[in-house]
C-alpha atoms as a PDB file:
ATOM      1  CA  UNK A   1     118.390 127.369  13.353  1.00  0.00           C
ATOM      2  CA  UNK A   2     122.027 125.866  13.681  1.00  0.00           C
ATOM      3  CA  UNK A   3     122.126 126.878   9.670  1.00  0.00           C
ATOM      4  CA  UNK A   4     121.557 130.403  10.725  1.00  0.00           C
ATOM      5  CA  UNK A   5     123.798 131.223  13.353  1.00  0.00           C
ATOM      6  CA  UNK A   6     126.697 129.477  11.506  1.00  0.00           C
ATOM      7  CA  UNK A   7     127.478 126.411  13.816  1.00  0.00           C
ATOM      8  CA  UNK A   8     125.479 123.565  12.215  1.00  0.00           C
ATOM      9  CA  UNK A   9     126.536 122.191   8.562  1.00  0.00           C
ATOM     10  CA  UNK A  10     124.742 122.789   5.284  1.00  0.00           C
ATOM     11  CA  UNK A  11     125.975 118.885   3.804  1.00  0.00           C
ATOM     12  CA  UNK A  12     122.515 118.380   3.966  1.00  0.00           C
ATOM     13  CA  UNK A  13     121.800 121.076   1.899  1.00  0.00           C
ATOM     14  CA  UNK A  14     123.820 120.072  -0.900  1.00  0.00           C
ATOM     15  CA  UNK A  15     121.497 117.037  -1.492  1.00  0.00           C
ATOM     16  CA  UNK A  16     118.478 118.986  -1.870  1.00  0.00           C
ATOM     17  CA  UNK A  17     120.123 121.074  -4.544  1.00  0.00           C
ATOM     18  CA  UNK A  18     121.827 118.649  -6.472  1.00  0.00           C
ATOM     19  CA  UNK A  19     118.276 116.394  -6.642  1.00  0.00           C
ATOM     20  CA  UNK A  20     117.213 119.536  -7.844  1.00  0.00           C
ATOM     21  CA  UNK A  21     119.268 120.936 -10.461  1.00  0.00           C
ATOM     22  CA  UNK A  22     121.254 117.481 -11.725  1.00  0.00           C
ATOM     23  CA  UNK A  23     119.062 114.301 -10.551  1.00  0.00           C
ATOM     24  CA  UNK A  24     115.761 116.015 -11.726  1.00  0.00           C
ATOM     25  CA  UNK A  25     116.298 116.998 -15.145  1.00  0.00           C
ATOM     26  CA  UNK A  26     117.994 113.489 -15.427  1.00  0.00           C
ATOM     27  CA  UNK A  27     114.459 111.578 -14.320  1.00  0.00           C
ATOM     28  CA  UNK A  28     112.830 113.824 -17.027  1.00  0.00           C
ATOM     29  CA  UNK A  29     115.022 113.114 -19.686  1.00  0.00           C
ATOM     30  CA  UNK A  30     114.990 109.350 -19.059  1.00  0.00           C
ATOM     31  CA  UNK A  31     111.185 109.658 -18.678  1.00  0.00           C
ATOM     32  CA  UNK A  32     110.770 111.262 -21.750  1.00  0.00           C
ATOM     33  CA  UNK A  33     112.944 108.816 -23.678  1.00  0.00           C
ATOM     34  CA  UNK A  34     111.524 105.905 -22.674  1.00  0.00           C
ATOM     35  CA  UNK A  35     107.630 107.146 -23.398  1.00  0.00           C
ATOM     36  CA  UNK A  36     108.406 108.445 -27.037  1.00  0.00           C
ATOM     37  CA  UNK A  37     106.125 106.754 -29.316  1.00  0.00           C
ATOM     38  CA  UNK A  38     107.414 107.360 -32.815  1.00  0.00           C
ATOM     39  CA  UNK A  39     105.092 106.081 -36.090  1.00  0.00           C
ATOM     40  CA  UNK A  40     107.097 104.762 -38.565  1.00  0.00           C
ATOM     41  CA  UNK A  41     106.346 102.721 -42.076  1.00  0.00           C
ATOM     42  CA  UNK A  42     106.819  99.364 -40.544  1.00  0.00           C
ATOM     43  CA  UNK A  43     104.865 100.417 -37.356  1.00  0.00           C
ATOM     44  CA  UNK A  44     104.696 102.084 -34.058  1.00  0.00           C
ATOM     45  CA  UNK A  45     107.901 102.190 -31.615  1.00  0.00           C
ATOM     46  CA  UNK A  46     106.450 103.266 -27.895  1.00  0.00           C
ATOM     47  CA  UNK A  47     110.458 103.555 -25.848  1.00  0.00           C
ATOM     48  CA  UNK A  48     111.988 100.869 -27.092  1.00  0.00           C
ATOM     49  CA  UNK A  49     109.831  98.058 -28.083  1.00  0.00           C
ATOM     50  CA  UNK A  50     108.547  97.584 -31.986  1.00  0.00           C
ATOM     51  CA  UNK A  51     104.969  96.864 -32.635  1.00  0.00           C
ATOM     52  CA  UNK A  52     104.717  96.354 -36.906  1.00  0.00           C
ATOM     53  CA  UNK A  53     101.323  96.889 -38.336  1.00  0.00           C
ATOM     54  CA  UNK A  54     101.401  93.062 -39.786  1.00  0.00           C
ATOM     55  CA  UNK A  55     101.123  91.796 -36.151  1.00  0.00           C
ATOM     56  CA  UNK A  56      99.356  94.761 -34.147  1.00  0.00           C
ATOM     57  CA  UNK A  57      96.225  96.564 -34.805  1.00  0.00           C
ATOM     58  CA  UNK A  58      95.774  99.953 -33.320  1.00  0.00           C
ATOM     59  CA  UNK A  59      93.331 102.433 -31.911  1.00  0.00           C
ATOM     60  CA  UNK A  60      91.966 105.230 -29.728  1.00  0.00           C
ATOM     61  CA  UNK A  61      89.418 104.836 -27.374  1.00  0.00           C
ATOM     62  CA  UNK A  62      87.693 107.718 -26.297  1.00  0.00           C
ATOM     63  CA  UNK A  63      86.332 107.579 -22.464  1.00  0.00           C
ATOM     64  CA  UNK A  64      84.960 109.900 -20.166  1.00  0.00           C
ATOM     65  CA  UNK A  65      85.983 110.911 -16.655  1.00  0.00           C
ATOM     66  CA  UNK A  66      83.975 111.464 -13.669  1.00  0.00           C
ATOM     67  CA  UNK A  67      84.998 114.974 -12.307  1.00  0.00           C
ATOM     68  CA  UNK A  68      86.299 113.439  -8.967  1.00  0.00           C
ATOM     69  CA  UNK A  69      88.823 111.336 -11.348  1.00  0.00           C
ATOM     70  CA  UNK A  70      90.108 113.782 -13.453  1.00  0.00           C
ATOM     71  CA  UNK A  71      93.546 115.700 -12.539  1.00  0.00           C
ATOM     72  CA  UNK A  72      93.824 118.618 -11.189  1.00  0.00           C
ATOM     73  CA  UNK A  73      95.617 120.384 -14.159  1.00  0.00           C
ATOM     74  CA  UNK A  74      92.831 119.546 -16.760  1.00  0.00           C
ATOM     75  CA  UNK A  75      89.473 119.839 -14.166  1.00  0.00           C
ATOM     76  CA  UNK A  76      87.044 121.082 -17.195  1.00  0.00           C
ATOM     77  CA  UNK A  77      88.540 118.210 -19.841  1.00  0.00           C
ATOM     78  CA  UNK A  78      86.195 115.525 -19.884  1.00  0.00           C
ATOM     79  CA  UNK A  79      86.991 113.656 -23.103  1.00  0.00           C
ATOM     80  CA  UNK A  80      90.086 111.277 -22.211  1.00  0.00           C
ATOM     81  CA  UNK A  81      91.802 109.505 -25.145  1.00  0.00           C
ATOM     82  CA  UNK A  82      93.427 106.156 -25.046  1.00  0.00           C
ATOM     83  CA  UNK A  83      95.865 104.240 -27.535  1.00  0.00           C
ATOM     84  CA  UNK A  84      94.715 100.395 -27.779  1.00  0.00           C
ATOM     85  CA  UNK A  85      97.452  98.266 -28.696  1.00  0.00           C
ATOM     86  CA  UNK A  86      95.450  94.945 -29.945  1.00  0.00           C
ATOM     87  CA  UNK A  87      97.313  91.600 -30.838  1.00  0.00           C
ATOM     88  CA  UNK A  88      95.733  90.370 -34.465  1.00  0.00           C
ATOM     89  CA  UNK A  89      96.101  86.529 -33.794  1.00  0.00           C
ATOM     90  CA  UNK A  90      94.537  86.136 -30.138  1.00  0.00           C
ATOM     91  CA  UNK A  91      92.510  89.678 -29.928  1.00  0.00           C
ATOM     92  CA  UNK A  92      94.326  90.180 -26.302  1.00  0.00           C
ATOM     93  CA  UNK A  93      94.842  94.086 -25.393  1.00  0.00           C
ATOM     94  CA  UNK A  94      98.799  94.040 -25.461  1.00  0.00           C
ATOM     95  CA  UNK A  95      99.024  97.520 -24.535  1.00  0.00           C
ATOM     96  CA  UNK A  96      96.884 100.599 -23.687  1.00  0.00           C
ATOM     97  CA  UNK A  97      98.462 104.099 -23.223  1.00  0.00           C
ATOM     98  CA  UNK A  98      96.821 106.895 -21.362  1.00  0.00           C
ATOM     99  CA  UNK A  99      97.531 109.832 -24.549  1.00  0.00           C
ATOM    100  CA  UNK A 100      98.173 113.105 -22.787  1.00  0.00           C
ATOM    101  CA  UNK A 101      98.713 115.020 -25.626  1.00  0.00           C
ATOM    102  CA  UNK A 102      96.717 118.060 -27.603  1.00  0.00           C
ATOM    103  CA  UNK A 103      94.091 117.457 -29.991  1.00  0.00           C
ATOM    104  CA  UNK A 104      96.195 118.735 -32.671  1.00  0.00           C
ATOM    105  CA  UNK A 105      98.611 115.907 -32.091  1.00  0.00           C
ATOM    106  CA  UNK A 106      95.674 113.520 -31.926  1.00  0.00           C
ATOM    107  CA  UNK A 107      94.749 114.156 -35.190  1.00  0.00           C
ATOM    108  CA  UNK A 108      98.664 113.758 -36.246  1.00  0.00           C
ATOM    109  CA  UNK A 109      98.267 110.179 -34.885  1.00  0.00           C
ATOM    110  CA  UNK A 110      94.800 109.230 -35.495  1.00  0.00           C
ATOM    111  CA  UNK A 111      96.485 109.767 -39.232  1.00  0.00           C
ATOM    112  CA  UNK A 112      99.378 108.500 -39.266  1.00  0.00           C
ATOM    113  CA  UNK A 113      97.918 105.162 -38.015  1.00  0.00           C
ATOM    114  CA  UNK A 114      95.330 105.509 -40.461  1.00  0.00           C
ATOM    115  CA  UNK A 115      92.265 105.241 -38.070  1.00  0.00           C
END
């Protein structure tokens, strides 16, 4: 109310907006940088770490969501893919990535890993 009639201050406005138009697009960026899995000759870089094909063995595991679990966004998907990222020598799971991505794109990958 103090905004309105011109006696309060509106520094605490200025917080709101810069989250918003600076600090957001920022945390997306970033976000997006660090989760870009790029598939290479030598293997598969996921952000910044390197997992060759010599060492790593790959695939994606299909599993289905009850409709309580699944998100909002997608309610009528209930095919959910996953990319397992499977250590040769001990057969430990080193890494497995939720893919959030069209089936188009799933294709893309399911070739160029060769699976």
């Amino acid at each position: 109310m103090n905004i309105i009639n011109g006696t309060g201050s509106v520094i605490s406005l200025g917080a709101f907006s810069m989250f918003g138009f600076i600090l957001l697009p920022l945390l997306l960026f970033a976000s997006y940088r660090n989760n870009l899995c790029t598939v290479s000759v030598n293997g598969v870089r996921i952000g910044k770490k390197m997992y060759p094909f010599k060492i790593f063995k790959f695939s994606i595991a299909d599993y289905d969501l009850p409709i309580a679990d699944r998100p909002i966004v997608s309610t009528f998907k209930k095919t959910y893919h996953k990319l397992v990222i499977t250590r040769n020598s001990s057969k430990s799971n080193s890494v497995e990535q939720d893919l959030d991505i069209f089936s188009s794109d799933l294709k893309k990958l399911k070739q160029a890993l060769s699976i």
